[in-house]
Protein backbone atom coordinates (compact mmCIF):
# COMPACT_ATOMS: atom_id res chain seq x y z
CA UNK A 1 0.00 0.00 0.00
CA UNK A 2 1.44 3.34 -1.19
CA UNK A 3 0.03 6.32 1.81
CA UNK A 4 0.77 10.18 -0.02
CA UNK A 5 2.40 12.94 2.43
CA UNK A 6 1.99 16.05 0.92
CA UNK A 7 3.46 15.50 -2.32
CA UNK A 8 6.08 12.66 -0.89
CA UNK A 9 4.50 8.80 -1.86
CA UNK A 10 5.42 6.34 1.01
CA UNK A 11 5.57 1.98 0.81
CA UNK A 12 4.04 1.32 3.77
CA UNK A 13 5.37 -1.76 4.27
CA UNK A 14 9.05 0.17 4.12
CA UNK A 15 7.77 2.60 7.32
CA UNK A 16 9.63 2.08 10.43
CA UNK A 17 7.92 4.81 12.56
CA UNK A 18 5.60 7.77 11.69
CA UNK A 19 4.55 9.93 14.26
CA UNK A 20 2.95 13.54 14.94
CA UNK A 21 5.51 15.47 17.37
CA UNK A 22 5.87 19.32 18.53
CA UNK A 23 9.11 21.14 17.36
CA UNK A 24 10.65 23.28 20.59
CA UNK A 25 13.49 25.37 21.20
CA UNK A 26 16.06 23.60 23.30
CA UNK A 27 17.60 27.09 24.71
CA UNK A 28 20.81 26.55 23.20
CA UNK A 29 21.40 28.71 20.22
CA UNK A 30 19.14 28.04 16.91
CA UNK A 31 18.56 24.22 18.39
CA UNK A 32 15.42 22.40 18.61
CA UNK A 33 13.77 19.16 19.53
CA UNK A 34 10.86 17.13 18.91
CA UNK A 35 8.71 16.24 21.67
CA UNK A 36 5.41 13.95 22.07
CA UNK A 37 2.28 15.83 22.01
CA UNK A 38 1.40 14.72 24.83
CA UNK A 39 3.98 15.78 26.83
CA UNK A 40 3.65 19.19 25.41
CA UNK A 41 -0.33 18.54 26.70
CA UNK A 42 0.38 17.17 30.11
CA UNK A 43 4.07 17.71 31.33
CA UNK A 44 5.06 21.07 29.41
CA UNK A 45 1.90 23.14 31.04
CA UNK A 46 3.16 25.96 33.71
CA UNK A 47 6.73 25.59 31.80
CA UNK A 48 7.99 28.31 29.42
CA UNK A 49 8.37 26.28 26.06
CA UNK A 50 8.87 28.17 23.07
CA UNK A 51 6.86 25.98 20.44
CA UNK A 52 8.11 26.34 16.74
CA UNK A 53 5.95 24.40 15.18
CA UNK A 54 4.46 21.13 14.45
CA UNK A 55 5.62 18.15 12.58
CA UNK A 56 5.13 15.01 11.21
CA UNK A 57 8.06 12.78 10.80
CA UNK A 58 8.54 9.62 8.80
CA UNK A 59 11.65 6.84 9.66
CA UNK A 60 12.36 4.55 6.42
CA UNK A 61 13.13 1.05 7.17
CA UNK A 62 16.75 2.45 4.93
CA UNK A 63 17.21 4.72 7.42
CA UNK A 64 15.69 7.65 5.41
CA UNK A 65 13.60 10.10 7.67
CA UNK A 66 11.53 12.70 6.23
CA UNK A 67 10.32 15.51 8.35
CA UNK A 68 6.80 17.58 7.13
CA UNK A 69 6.78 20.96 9.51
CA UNK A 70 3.55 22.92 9.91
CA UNK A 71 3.12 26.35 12.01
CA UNK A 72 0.07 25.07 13.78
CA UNK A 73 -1.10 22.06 15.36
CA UNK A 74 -4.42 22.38 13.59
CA UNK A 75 -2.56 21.98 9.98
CA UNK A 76 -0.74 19.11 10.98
CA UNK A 77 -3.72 17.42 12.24
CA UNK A 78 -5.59 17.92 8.98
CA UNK A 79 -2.35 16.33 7.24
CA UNK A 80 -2.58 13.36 9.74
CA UNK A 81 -5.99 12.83 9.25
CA UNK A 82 -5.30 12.79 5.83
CA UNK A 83 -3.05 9.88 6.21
CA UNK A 84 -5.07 7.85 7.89
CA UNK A 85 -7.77 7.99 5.68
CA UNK A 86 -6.03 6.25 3.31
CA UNK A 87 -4.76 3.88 5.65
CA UNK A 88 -8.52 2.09 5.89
């Protein structure tokens, strides 16, 4: 089954990991990190965490990764629901 990212076509059966993440500033230089969304939800609340953005991120069984960024978590949840409509 070939899944469509944008305008990036994907084997399925050659995915290792895809997953929605945050993008934040570590606080050193121009660095950032990706962190779960849910510990932006749950553990990141009180905390002064510069979000950059959003991302969805794609590990190739080759060792390829592919990264899609979006400004707001509302675009990259239209992306991801995207993908799993054509994963029924």
């Amino acid at each position: 089954m070939i899944i469509t990212i944008e305008d990036k076509e994907f084997e399925t059966k050659e995915i290792k990991q895809l997953y929605p993440a945050a993008i934040i500033e570590t606080g050193y230089k121009d660095e950032t990190t990706q962190v779960s969304l849910e510990w932006i939800e749950v553990e990141a609340k009180g905390k002064e965490i510069k979000i950059v953005g959003y991302g969805i991120f794609v590990h190739l069984d080759n060792e390829e990764k592919h990264t899609f960024v979006f400004d707001t978590k509302e675009e990259m949840d239209s992306v991801a629901k995207q993908i799993a409509k054509q994963l029924v």
